[in-house]
N, C-alpha and C. Protein backbone atom coordinates (compact mmCIF):
# COMPACT_ATOMS: atom_id res chain seq x y z
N UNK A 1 88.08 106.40 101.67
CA UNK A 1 89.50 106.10 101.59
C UNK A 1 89.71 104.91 100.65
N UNK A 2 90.66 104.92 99.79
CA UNK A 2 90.76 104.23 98.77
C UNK A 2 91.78 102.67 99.09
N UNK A 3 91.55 101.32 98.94
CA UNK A 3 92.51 100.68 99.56
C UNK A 3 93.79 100.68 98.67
N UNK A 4 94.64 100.54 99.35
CA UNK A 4 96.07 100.35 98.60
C UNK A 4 96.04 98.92 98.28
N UNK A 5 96.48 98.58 97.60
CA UNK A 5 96.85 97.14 96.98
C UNK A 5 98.44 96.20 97.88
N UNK A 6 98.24 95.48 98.21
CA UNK A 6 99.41 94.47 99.46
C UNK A 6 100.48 94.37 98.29
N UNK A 7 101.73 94.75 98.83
CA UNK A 7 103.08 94.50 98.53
C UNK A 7 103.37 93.31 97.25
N UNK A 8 103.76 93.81 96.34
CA UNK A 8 103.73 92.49 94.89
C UNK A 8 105.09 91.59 95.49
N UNK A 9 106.11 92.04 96.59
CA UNK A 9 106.94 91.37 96.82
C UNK A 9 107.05 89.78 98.28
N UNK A 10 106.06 90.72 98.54
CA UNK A 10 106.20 90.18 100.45
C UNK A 10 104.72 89.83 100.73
N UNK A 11 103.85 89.90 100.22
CA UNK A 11 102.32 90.65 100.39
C UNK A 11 101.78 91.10 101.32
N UNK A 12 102.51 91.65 101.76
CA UNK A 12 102.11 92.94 102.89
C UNK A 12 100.94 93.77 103.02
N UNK A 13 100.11 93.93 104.13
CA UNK A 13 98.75 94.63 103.95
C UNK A 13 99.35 96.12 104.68
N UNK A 14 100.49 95.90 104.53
CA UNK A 14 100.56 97.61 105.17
C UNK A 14 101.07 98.81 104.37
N UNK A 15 100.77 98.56 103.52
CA UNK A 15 101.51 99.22 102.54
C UNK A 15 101.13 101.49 102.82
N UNK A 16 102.10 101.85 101.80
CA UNK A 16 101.34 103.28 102.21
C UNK A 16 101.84 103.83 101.12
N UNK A 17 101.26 105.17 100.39
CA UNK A 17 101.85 106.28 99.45
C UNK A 17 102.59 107.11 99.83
N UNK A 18 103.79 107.13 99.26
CA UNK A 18 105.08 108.31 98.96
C UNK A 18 104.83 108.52 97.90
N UNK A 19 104.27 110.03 97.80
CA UNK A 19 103.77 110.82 96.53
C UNK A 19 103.45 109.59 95.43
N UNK A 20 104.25 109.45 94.76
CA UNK A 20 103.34 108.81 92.84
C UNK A 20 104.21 107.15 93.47
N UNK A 21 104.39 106.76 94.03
CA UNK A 21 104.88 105.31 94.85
C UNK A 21 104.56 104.87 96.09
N UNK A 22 104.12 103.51 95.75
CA UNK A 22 103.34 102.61 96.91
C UNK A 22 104.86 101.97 97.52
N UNK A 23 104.83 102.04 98.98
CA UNK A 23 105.81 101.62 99.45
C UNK A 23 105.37 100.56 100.84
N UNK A 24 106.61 99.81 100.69
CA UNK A 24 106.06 98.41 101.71
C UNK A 24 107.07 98.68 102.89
N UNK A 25 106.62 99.12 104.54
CA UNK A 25 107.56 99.39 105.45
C UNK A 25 108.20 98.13 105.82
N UNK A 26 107.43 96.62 105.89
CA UNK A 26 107.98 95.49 105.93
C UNK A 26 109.79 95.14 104.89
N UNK A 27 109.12 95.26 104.14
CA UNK A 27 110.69 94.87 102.89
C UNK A 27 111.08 95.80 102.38
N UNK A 28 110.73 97.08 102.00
CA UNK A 28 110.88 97.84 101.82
C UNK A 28 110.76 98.34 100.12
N UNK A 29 109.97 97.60 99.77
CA UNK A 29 109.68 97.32 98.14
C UNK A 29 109.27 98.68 97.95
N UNK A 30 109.50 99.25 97.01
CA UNK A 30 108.61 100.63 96.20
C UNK A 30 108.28 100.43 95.08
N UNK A 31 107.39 100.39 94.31
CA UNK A 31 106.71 100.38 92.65
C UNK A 31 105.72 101.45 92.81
N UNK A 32 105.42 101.58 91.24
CA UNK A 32 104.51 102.77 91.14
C UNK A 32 102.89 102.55 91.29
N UNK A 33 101.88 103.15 91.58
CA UNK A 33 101.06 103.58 92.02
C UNK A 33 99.79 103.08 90.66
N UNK A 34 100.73 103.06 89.66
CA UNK A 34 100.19 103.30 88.31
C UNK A 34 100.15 101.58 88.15
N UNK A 35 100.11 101.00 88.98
CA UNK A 35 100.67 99.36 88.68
C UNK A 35 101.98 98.89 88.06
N UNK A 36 101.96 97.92 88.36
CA UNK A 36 103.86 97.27 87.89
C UNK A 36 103.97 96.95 86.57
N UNK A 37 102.85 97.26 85.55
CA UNK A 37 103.28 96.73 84.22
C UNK A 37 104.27 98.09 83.52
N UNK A 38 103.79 99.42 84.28
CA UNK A 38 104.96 100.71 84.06
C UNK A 38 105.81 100.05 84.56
N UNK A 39 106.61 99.42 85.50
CA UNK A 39 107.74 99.38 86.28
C UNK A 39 108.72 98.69 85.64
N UNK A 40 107.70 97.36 84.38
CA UNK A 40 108.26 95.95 84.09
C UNK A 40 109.48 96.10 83.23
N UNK A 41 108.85 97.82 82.09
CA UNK A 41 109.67 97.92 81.40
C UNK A 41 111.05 98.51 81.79
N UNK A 42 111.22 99.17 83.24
CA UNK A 42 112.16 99.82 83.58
C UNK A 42 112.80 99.07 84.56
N UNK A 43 112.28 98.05 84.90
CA UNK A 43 113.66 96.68 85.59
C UNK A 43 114.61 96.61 84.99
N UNK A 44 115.60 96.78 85.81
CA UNK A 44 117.04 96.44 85.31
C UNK A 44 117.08 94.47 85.17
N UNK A 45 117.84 93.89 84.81
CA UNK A 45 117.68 92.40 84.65
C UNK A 45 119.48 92.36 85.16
N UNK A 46 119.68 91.88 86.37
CA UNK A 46 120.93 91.44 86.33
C UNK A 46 120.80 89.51 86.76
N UNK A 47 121.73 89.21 86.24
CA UNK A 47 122.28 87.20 86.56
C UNK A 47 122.99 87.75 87.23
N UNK A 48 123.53 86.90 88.35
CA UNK A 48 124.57 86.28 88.25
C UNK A 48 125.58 84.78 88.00
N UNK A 49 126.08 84.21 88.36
CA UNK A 49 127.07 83.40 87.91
C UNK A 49 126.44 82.37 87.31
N UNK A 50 125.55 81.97 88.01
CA UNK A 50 124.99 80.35 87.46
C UNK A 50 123.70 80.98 86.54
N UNK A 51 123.38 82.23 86.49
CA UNK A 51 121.78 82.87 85.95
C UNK A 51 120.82 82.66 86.35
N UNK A 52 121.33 82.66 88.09
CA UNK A 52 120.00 83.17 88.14
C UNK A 52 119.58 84.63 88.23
N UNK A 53 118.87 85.36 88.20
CA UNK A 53 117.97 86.81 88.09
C UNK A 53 117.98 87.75 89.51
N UNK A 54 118.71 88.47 89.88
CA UNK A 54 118.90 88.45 90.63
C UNK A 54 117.84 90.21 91.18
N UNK A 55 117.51 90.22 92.34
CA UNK A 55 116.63 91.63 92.73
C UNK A 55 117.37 92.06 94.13
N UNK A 56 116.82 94.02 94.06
CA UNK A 56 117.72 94.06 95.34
C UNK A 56 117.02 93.93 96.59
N UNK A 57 117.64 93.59 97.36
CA UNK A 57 117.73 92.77 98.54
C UNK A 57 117.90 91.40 99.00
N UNK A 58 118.53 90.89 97.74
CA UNK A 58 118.72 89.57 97.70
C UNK A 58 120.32 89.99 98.51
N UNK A 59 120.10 88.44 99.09
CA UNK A 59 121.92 87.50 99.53
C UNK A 59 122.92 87.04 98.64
N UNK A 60 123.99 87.52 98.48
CA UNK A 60 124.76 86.78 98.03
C UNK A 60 125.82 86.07 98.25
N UNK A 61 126.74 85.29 97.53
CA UNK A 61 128.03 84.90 98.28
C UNK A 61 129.12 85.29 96.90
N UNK A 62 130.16 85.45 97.04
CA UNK A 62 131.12 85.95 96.34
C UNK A 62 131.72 84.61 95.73
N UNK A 63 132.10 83.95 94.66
CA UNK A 63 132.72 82.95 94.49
C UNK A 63 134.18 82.52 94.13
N UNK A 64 134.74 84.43 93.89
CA UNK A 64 136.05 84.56 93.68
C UNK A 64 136.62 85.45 94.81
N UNK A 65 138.16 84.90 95.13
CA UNK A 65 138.52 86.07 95.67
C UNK A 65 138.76 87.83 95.13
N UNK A 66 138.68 88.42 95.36
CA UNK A 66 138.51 89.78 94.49
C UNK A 66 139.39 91.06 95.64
N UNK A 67 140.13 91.26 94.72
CA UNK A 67 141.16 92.60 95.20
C UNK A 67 140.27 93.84 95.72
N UNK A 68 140.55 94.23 96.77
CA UNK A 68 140.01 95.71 96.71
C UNK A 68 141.02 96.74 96.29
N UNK A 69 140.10 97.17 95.62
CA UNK A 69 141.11 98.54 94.61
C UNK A 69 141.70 99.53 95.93
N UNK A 70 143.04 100.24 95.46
CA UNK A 70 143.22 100.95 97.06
C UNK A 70 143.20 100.69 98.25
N UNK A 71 143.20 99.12 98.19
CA UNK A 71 143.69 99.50 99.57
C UNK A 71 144.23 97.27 99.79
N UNK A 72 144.96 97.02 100.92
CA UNK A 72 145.54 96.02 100.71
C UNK A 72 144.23 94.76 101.09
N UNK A 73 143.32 95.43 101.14
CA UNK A 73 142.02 93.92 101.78
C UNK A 73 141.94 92.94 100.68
N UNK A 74 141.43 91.86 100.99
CA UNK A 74 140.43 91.26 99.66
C UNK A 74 139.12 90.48 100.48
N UNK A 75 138.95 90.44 99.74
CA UNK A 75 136.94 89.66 99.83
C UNK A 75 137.32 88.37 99.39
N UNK A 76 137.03 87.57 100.54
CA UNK A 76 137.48 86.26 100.45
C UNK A 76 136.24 85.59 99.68
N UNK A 77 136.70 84.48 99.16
CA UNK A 77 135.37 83.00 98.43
C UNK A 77 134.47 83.16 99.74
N UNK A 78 133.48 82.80 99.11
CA UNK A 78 132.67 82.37 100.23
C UNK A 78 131.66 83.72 101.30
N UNK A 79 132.32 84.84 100.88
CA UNK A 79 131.89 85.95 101.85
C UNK A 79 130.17 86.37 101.40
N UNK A 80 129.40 86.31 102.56
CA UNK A 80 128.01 86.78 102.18
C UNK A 80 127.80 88.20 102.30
N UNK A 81 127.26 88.97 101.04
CA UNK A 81 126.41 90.08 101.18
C UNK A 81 125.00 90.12 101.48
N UNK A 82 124.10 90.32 102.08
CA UNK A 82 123.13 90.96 102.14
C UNK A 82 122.78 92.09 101.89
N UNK A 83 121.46 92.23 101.46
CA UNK A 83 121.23 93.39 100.93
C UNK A 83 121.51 94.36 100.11
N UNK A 84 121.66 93.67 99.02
CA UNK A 84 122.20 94.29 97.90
C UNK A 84 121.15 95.37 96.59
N UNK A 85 121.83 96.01 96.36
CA UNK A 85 121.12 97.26 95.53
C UNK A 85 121.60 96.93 94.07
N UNK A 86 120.93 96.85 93.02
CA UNK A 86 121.59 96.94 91.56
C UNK A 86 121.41 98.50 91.36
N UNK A 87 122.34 98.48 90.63
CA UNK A 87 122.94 99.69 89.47
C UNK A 87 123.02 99.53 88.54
N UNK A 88 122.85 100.06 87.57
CA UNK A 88 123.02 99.92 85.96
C UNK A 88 124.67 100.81 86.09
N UNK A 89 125.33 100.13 85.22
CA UNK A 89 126.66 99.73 84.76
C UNK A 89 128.06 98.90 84.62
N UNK A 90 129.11 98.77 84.95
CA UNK A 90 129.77 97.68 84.59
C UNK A 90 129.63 96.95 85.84
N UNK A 91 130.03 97.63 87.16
CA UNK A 91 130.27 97.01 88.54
C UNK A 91 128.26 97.51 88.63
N UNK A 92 127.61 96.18 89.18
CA UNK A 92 125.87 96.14 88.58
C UNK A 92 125.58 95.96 90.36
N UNK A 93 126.58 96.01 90.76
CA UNK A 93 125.84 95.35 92.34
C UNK A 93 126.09 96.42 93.19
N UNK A 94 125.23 97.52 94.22
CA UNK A 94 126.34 98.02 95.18
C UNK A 94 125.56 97.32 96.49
N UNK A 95 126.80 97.41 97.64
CA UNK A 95 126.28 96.50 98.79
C UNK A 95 127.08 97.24 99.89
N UNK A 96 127.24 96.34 100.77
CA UNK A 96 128.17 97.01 102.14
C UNK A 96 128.52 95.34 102.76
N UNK A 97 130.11 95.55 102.69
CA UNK A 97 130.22 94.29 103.32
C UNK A 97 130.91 94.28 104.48
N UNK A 98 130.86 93.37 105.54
CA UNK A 98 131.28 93.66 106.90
C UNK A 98 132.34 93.68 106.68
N UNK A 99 132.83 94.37 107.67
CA UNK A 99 135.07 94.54 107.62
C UNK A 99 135.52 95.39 106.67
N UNK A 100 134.78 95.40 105.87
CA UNK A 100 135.02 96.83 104.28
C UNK A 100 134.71 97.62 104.34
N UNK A 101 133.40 97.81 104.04
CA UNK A 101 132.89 98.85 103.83
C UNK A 101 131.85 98.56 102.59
N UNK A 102 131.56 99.75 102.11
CA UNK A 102 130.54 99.77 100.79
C UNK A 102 131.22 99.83 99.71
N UNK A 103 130.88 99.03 98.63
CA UNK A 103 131.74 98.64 97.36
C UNK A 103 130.69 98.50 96.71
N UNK A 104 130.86 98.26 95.15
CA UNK A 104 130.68 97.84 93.74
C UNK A 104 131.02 96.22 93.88
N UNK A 105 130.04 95.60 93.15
CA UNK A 105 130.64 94.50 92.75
C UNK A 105 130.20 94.14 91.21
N UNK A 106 130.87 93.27 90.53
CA UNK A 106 130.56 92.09 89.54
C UNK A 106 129.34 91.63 89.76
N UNK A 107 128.52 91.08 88.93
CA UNK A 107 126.97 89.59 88.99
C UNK A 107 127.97 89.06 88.55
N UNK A 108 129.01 89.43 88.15
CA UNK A 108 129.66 87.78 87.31
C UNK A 108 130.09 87.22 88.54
N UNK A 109 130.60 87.43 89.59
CA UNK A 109 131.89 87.10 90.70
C UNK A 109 130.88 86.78 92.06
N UNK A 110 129.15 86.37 91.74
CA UNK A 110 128.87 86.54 92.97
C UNK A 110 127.68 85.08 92.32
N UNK A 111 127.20 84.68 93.74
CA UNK A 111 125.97 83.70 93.24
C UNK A 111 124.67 84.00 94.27
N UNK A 112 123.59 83.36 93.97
CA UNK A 112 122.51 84.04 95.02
C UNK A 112 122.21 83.03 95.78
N UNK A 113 122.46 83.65 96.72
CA UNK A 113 122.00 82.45 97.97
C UNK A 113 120.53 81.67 98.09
């Protein structure tokens, strides 16, 4: 049996294979199998506000208030996301925030905790 290599995020010794990806049940990190120098080139790179670099499952806090489209809420200063996912395109963040729901956000409109 061949050993798997510990989590590049968390360093986790529990790691396991999903087909052609090593996955970490702790954090839930996935990279490829093939090592992370394939992966390096296909990172997305998002900042936010102040620059720092931001990855998903990071915390954030919102630093503007921000309208929700459709419907009368807003996302107050100050509100924390957890667990956030990047996307490649204009709105770069998706998340789920308590009392809302799941939205898009800005890296410009948010900072990392």
């Amino acid at each position: 049996m061949s050993e798997l290599p510990n989590c590049p995020q968390c360093q986790s010794s529990y790691t396991y294979m999903d087909s052609d990806m090593c996955v970490c049940p702790e954090c839930g990190h996935e990279w490829s199998a093939a090592g992370e120098s394939a992966t390096d080139a296909d990172t997305l790179l998002v900042k936010d506000a102040h620059g720092n670099v931001l990855a998903d499952g990071d915390s954030v806090t919102v630093i503007k208030d921000l309208k929700v489209k459709g419907s009368s809420s807003v996302v107050k200063v100050g509100t924390r996301v957890k667990n956030i996912r990047l996307t490649e395109g204009d709105h770069n963040i998706d998340c789920k925030i308590d009392g809302i729901g799941a939205m898009q956000l800005k890296s410009e409109f948010v900072k990392k905790v």
